[in-house]
C-alpha atoms as a PDB file:
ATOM      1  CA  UNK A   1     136.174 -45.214 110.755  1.00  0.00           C
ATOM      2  CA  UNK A   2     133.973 -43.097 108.606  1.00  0.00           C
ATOM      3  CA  UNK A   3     131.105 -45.327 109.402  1.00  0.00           C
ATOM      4  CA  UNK A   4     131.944 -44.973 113.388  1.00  0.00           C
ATOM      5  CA  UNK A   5     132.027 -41.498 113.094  1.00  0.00           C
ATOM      6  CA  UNK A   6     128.467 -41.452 111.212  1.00  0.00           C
ATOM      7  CA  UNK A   7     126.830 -43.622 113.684  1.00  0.00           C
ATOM      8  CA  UNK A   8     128.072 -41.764 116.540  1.00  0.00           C
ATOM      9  CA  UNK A   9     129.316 -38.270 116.451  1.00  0.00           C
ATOM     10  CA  UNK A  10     130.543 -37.698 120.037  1.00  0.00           C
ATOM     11  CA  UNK A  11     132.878 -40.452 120.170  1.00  0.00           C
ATOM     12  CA  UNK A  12     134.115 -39.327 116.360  1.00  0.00           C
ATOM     13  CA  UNK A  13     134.173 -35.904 118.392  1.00  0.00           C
ATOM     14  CA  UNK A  14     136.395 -37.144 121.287  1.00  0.00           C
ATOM     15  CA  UNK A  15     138.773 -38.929 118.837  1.00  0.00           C
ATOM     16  CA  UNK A  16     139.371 -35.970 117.022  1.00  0.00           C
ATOM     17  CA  UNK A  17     140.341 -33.526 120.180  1.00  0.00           C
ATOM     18  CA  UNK A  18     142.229 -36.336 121.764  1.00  0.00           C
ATOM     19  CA  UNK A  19     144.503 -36.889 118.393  1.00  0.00           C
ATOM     20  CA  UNK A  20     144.651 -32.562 118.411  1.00  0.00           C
ATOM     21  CA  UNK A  21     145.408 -33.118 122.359  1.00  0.00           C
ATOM     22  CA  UNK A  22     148.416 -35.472 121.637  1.00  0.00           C
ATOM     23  CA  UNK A  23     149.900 -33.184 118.535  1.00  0.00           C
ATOM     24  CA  UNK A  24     149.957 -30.010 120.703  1.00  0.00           C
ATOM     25  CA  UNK A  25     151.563 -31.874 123.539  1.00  0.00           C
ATOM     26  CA  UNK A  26     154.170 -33.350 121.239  1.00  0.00           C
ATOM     27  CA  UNK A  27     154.596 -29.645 119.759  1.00  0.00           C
ATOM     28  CA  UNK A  28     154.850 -28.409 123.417  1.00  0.00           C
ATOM     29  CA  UNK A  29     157.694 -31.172 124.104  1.00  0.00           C
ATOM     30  CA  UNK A  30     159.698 -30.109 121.056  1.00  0.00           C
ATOM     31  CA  UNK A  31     159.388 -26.598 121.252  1.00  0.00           C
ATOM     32  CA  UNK A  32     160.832 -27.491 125.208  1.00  0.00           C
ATOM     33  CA  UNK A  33     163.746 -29.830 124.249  1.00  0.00           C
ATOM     34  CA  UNK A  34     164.544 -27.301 121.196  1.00  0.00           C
ATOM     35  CA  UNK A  35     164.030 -23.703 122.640  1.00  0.00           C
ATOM     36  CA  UNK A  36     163.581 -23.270 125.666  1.00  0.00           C
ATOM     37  CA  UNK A  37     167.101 -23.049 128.556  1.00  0.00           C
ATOM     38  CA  UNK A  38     167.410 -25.774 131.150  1.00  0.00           C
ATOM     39  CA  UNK A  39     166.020 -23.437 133.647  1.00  0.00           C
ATOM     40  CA  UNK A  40     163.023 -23.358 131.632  1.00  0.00           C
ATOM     41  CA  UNK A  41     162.761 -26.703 130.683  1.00  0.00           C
ATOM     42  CA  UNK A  42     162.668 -27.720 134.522  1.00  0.00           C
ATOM     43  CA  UNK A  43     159.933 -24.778 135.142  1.00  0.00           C
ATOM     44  CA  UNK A  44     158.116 -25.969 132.142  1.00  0.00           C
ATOM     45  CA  UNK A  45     158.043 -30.159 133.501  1.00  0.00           C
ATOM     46  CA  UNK A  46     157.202 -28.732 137.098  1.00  0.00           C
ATOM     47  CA  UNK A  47     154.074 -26.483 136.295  1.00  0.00           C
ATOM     48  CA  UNK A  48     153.027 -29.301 133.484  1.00  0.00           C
ATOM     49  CA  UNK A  49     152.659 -32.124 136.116  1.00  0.00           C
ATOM     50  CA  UNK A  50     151.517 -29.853 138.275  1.00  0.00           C
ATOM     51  CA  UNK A  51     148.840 -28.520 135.913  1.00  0.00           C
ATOM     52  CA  UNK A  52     147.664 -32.561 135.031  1.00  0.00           C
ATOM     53  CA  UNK A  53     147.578 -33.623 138.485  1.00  0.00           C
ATOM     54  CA  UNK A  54     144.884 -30.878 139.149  1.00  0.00           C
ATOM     55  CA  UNK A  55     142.938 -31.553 136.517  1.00  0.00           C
ATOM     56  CA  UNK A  56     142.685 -35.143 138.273  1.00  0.00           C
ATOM     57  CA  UNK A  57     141.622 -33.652 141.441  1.00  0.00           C
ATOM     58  CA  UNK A  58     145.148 -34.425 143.088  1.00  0.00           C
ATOM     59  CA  UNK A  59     145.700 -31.456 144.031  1.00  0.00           C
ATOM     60  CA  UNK A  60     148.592 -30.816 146.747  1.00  0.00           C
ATOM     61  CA  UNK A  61     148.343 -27.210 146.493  1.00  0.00           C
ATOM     62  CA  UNK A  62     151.903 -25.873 145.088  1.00  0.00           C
ATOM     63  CA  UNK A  63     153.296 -29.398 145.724  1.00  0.00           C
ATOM     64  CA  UNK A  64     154.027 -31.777 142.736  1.00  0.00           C
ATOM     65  CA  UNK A  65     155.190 -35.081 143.908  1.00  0.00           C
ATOM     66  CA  UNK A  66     157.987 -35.805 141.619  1.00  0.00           C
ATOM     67  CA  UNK A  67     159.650 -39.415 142.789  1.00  0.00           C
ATOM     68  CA  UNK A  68     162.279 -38.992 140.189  1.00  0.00           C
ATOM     69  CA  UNK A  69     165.812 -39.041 140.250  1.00  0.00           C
ATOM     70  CA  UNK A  70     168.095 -35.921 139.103  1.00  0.00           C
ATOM     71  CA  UNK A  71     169.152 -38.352 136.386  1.00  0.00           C
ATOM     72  CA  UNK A  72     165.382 -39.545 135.532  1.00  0.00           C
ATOM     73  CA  UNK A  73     164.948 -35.804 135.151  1.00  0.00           C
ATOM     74  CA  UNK A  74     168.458 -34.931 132.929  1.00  0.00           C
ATOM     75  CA  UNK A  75     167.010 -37.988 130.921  1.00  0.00           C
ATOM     76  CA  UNK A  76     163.584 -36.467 130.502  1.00  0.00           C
ATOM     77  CA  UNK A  77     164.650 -33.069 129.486  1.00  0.00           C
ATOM     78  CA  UNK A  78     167.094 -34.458 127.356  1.00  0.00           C
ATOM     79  CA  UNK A  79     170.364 -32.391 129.507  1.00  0.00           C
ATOM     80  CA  UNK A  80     173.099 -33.996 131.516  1.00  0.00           C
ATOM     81  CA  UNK A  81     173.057 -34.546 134.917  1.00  0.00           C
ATOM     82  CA  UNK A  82     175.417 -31.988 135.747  1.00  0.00           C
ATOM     83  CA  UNK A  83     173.722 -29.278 134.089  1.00  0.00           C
ATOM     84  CA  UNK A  84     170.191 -30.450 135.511  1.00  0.00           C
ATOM     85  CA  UNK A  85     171.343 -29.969 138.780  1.00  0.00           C
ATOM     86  CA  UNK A  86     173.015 -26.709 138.623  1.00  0.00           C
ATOM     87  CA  UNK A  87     169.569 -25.584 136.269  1.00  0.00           C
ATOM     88  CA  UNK A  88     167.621 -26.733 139.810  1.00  0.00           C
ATOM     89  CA  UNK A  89     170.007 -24.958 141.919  1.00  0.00           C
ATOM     90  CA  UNK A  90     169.422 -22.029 140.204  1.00  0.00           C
ATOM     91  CA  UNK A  91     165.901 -22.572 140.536  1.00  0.00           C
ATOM     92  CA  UNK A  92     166.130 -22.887 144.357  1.00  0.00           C
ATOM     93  CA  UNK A  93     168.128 -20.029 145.429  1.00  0.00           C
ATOM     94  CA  UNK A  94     165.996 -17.760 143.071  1.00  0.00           C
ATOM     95  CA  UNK A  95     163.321 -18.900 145.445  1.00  0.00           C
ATOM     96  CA  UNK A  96     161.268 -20.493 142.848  1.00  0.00           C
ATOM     97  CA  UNK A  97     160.740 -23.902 143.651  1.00  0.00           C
ATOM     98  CA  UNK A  98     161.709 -25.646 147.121  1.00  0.00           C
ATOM     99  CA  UNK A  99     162.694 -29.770 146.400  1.00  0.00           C
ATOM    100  CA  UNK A 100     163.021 -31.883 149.009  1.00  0.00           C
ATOM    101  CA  UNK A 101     162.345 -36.096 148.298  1.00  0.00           C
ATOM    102  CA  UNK A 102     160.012 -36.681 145.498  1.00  0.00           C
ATOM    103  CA  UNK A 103     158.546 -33.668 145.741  1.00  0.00           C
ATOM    104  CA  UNK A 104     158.674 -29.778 144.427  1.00  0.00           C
ATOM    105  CA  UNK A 105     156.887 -26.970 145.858  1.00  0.00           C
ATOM    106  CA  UNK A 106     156.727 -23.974 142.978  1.00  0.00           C
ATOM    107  CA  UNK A 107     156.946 -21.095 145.436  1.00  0.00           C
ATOM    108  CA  UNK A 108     156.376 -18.672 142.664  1.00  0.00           C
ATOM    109  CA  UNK A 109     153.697 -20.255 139.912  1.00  0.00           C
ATOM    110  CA  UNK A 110     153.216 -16.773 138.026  1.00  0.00           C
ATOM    111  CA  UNK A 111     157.210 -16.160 137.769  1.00  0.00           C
ATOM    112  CA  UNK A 112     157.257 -19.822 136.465  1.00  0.00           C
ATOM    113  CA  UNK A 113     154.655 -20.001 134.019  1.00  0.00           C
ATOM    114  CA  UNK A 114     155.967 -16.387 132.546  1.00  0.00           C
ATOM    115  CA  UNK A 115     159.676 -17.237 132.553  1.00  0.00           C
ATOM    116  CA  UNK A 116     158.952 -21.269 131.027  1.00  0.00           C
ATOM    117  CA  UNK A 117     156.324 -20.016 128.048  1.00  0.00           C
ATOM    118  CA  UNK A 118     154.103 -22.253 129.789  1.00  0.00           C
ATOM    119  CA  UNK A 119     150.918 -22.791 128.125  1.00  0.00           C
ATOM    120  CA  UNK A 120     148.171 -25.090 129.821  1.00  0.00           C
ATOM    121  CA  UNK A 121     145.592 -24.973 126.907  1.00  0.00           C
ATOM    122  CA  UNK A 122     146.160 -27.685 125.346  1.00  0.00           C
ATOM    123  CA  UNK A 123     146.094 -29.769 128.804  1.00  0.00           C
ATOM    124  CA  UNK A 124     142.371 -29.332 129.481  1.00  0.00           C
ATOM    125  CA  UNK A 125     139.341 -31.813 129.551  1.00  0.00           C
ATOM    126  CA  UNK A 126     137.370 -32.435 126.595  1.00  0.00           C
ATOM    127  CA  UNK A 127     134.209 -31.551 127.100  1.00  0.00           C
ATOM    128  CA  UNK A 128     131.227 -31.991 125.154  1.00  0.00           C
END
């Protein structure tokens, strides 16, 4: 590897923010499963999909498509499906997001981003 990285600098380069990349996701995803309410832990998945499928030129506007179930998304976020539920209800009549099949629009992206702690820095493109 040290020979790799000798030879060719860039791709040593990439390597190094793509392994920094996957630690600050993996920090993001504990700090959400540990810290953060189920309110914000649904805000938080929302504007993070949201945030990668724009940086892949997918972008629907305030749409996310989302084909997941209410369970696939209590299993995600580690809650039950009861709780995940009442978390998106709560979401919905706050007038935050609007859910119909496989998709949610975030109606407010500024009220979501402030009240989930999100943080898209460490979901950009490496760039040399």
């Amino acid at each position: 590897m040290i020979e790799i990285s000798q030879k060719f600098p860039i791709i040593a380069a990439g390597l190094s923010w793509c392994t920094a990349r996957e630690f600050a996701i993996l920090g993001d995803q504990a700090i959400r499963l540990g810290r953060l309410s189920a309110r914000q832990r649904l805000a938080h998945l929302f504007l993070e999909l949201w945030h990668r499928f724009a940086l892949i030129e997918n972008d629907n506007g305030n749409w996310v498509e989302i084909p997941m179930t209410q369970q696939d998304l209590a299993d995600t976020l580690g809650m039950s499906l009861v709780h995940t539920n009442r978390s998106l209800k709560s979401l919905r009549d706050a007038g935050l997001v609007s859910v119909s099949k496989d998709y949610v629009r975030l109606n407010d992206i500024k009220a979501l981003i402030e009240m989930s702690e999100f943080n898209p820095e460490h979901l950009t493109e490496f760039q040399i």
